[in-house]
PDB file of N, CA and C in Angstrom:
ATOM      1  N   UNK A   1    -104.986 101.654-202.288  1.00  0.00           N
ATOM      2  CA  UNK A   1    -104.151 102.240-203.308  1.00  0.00           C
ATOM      3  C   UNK A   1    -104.530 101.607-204.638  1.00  0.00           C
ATOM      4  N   UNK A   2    -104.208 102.432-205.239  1.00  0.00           N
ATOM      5  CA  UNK A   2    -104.516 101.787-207.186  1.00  0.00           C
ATOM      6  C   UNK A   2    -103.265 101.534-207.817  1.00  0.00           C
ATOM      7  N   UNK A   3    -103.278 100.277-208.441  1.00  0.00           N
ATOM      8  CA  UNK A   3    -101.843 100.302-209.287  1.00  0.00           C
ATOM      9  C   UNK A   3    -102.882  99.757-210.409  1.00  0.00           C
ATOM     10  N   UNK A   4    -101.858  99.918-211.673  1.00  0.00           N
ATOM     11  CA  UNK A   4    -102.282  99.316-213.010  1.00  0.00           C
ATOM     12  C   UNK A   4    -100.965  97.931-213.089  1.00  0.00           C
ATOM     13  N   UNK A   5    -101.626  96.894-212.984  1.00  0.00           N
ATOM     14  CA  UNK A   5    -101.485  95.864-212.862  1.00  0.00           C
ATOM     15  C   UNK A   5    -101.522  94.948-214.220  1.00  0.00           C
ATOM     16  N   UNK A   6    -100.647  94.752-215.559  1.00  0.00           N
ATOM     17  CA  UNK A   6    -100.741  93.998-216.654  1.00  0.00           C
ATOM     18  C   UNK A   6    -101.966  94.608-217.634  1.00  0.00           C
ATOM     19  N   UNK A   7    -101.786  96.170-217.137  1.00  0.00           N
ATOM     20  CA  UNK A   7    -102.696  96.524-218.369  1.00  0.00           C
ATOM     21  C   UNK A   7    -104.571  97.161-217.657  1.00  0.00           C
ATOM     22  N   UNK A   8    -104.223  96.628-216.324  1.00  0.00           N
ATOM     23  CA  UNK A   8    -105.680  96.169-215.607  1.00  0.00           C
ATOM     24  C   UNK A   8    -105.585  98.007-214.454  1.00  0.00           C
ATOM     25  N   UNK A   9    -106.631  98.420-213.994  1.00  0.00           N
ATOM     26  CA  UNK A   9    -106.298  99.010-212.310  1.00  0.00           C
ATOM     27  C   UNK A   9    -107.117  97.758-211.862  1.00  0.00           C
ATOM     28  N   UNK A  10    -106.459  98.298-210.421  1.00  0.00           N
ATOM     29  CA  UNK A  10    -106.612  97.335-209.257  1.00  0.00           C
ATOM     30  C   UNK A  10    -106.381  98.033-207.952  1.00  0.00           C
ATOM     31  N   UNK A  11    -107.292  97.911-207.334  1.00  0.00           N
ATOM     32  CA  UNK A  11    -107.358  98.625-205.816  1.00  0.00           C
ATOM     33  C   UNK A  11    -106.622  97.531-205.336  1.00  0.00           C
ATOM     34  N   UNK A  12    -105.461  97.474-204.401  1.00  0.00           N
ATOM     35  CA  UNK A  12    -104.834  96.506-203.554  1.00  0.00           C
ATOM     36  C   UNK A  12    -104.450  97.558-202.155  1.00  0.00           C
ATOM     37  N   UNK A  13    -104.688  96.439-201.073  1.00  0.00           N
ATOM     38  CA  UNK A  13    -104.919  97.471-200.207  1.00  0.00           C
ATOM     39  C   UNK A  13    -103.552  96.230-199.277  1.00  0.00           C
ATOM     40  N   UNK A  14    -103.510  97.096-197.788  1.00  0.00           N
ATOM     41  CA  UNK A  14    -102.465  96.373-197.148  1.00  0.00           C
ATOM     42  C   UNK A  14    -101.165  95.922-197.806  1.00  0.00           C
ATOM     43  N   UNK A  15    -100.423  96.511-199.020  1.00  0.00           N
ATOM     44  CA  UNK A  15     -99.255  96.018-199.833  1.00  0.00           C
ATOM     45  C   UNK A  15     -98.255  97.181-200.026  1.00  0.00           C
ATOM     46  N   UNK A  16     -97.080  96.898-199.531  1.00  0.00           N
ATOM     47  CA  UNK A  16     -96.206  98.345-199.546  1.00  0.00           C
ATOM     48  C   UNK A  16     -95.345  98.412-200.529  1.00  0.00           C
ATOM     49  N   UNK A  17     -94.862  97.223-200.950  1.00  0.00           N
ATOM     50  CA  UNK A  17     -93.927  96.962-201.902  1.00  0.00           C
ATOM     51  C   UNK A  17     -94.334  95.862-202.500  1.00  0.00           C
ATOM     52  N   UNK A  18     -92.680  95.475-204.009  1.00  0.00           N
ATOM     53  CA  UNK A  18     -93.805  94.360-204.572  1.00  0.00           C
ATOM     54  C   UNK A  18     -93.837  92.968-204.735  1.00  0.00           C
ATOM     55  N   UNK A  19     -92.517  92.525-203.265  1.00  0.00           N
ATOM     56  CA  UNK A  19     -92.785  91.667-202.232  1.00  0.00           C
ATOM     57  C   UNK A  19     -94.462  90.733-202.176  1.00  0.00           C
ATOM     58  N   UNK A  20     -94.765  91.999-201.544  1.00  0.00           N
ATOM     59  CA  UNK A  20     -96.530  92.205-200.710  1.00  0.00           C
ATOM     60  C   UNK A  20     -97.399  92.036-201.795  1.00  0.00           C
ATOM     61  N   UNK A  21     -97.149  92.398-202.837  1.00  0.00           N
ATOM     62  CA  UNK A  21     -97.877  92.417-204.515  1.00  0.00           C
ATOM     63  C   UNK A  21     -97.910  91.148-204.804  1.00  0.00           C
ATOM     64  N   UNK A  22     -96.221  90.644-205.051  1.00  0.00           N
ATOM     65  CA  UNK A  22     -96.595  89.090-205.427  1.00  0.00           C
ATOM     66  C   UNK A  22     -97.209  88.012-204.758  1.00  0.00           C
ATOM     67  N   UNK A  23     -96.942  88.394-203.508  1.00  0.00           N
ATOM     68  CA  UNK A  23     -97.496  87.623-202.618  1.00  0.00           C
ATOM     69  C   UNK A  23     -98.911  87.381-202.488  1.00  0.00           C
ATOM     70  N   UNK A  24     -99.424  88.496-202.778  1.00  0.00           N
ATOM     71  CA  UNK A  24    -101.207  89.113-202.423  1.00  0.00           C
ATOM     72  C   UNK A  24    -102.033  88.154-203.997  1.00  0.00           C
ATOM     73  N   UNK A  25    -101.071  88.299-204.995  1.00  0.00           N
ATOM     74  CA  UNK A  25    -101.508  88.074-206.211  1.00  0.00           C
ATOM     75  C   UNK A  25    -101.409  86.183-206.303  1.00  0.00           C
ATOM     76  N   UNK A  26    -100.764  85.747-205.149  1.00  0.00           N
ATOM     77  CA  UNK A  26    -100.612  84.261-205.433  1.00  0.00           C
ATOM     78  C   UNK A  26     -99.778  83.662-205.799  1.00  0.00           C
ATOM     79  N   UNK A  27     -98.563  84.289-206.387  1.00  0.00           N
ATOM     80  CA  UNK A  27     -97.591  84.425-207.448  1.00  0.00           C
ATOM     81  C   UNK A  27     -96.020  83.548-206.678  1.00  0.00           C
ATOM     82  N   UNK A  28     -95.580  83.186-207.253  1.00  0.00           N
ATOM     83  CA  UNK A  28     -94.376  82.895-206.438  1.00  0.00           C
ATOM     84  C   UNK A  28     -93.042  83.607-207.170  1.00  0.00           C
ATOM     85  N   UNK A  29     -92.436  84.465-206.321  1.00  0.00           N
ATOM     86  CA  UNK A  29     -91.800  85.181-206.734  1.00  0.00           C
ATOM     87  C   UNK A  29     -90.487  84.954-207.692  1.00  0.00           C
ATOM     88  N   UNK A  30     -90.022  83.610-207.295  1.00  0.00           N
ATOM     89  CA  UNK A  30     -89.168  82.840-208.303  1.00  0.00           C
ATOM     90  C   UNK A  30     -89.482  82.724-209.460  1.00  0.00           C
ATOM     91  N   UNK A  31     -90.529  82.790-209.766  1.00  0.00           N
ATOM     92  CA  UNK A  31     -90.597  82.166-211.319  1.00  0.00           C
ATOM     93  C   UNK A  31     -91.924  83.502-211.719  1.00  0.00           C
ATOM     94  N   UNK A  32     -91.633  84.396-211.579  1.00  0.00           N
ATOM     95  CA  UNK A  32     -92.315  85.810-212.093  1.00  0.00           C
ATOM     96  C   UNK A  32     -91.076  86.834-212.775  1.00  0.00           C
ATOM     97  N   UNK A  33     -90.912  88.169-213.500  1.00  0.00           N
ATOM     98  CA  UNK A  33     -90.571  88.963-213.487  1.00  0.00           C
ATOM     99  C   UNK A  33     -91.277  90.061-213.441  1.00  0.00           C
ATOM    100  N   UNK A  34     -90.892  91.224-213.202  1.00  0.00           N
ATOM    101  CA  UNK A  34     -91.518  92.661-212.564  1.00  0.00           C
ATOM    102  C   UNK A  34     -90.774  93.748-212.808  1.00  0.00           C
ATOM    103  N   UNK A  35     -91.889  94.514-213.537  1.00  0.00           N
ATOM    104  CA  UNK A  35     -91.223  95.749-214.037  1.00  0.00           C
ATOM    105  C   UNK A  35     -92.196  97.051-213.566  1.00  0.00           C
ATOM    106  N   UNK A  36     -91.189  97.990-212.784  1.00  0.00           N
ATOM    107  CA  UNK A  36     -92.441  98.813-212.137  1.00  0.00           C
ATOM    108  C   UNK A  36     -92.168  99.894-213.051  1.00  0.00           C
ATOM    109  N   UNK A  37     -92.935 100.785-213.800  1.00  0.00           N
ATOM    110  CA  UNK A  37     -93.109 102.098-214.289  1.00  0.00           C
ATOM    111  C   UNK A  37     -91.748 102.144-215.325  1.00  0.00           C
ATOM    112  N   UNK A  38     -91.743 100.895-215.860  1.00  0.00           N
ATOM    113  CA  UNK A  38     -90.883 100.496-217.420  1.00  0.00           C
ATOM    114  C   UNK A  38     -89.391 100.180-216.799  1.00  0.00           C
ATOM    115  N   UNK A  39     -89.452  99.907-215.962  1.00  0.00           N
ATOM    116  CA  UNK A  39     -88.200  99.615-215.101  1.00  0.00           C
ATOM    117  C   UNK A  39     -88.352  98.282-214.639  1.00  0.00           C
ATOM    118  N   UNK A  40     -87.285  97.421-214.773  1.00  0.00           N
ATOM    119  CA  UNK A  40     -87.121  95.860-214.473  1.00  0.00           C
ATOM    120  C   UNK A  40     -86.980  96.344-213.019  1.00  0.00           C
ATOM    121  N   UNK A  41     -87.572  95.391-212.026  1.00  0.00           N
ATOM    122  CA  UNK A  41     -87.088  95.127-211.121  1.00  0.00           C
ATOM    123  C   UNK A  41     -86.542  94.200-210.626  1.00  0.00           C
ATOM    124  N   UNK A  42     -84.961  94.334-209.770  1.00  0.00           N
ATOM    125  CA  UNK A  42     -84.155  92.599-209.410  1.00  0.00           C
ATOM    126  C   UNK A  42     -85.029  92.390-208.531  1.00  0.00           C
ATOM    127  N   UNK A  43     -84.979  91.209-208.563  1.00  0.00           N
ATOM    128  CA  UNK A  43     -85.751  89.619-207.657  1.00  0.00           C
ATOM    129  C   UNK A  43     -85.044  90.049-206.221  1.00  0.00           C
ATOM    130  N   UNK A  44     -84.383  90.512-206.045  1.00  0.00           N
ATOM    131  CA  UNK A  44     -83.275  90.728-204.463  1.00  0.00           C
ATOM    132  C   UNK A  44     -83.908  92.271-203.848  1.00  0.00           C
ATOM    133  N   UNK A  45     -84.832  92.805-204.537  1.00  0.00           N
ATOM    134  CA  UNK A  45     -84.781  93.846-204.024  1.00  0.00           C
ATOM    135  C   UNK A  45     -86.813  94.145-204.461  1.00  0.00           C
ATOM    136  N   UNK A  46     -87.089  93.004-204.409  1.00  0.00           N
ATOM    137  CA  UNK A  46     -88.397  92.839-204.610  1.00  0.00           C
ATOM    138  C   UNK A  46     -89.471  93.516-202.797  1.00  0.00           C
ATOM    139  N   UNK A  47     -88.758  93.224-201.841  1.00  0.00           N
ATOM    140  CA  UNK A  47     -88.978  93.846-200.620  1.00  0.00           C
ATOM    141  C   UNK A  47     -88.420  95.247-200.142  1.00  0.00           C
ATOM    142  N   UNK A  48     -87.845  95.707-200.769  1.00  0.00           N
ATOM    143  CA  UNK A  48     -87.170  97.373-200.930  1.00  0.00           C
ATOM    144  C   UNK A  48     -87.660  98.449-201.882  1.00  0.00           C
ATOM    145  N   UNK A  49     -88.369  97.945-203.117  1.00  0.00           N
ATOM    146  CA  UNK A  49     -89.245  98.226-203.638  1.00  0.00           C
ATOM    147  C   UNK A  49     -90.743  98.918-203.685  1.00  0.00           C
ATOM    148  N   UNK A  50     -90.557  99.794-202.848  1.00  0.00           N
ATOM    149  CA  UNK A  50     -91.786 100.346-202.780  1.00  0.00           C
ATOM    150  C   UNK A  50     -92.878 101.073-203.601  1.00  0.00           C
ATOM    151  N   UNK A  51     -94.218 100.658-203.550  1.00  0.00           N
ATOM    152  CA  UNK A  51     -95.193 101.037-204.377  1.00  0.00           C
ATOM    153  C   UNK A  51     -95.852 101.781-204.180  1.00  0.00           C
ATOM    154  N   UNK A  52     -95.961 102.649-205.181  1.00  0.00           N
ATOM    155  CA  UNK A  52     -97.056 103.857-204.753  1.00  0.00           C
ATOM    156  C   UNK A  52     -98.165 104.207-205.677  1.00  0.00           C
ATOM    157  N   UNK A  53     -99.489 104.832-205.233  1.00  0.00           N
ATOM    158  CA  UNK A  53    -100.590 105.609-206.103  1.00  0.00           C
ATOM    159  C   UNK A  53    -100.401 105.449-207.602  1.00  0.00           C
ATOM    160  N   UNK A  54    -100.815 104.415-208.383  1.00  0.00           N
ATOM    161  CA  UNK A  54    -100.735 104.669-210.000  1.00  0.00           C
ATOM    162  C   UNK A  54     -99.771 104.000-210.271  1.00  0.00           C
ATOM    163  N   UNK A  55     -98.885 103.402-209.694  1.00  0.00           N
ATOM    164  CA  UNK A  55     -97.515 102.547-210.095  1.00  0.00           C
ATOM    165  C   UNK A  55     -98.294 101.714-211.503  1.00  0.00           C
ATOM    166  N   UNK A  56     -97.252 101.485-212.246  1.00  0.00           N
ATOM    167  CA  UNK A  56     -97.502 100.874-213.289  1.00  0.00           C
ATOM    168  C   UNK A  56     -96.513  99.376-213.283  1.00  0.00           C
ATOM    169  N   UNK A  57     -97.406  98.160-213.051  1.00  0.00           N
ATOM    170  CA  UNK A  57     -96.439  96.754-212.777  1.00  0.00           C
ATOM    171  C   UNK A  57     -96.891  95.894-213.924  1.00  0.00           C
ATOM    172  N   UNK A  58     -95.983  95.426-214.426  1.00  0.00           N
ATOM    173  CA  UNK A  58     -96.106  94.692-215.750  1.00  0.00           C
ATOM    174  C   UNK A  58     -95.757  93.181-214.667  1.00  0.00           C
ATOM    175  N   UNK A  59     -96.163  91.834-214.941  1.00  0.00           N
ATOM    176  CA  UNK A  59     -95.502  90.509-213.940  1.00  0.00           C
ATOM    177  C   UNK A  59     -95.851  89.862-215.135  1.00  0.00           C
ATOM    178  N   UNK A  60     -94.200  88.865-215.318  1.00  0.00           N
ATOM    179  CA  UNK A  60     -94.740  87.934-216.452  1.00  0.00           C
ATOM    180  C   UNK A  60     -94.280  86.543-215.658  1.00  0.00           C
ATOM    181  N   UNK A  61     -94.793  85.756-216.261  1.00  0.00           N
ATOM    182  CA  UNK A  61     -94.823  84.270-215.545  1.00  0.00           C
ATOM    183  C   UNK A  61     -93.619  83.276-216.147  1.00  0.00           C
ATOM    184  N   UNK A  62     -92.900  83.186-215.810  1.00  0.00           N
ATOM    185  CA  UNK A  62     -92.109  82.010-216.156  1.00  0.00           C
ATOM    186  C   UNK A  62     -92.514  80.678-216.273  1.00  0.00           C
ATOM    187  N   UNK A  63     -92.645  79.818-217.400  1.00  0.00           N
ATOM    188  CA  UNK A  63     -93.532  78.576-217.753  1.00  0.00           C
ATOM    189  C   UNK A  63     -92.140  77.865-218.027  1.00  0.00           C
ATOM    190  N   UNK A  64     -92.169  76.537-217.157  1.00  0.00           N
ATOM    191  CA  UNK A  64     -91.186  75.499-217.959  1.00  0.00           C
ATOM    192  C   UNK A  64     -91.553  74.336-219.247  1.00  0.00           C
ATOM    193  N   UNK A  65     -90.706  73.641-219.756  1.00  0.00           N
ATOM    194  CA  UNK A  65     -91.392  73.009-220.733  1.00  0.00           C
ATOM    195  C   UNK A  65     -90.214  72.877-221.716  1.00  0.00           C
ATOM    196  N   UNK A  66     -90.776  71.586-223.104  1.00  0.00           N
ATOM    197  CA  UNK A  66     -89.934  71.894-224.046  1.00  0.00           C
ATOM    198  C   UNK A  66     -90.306  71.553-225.599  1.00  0.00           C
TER     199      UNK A  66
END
């Protein structure tokens, strides 16, 4: 499947939702946010979330610090 990924495509294969996305990408899902097709997605429903053909996922990284 193809999603556009931060601007990028990206063939990701074996990933149904975006659970499987963050996971695949390395990412730890706590400290990311995710917005599929201009839509925030909650952190609780990151495995209910299903992705499809062309999805558009924005993931921004949460950095601590001060």
């Amino acid at each position: 499947m193809k999603l556009w990924v931060n601007g990028e495509e990206r063939a990701v294969e074996a990933v149904a939702d975006i659970a499987g996305l963050v996971a695949a990408l390395g990412l730890d899902s706590r400290k990311v946010a995710v917005e599929r097709n201009l839509e925030i997605v909650p952190r609780s429903t990151y495995s209910a979330t299903a992705l499809a053909e062309g999805d558009r996922i924005e993931i921004v990284h949460f950095i601590g610090g001060g």
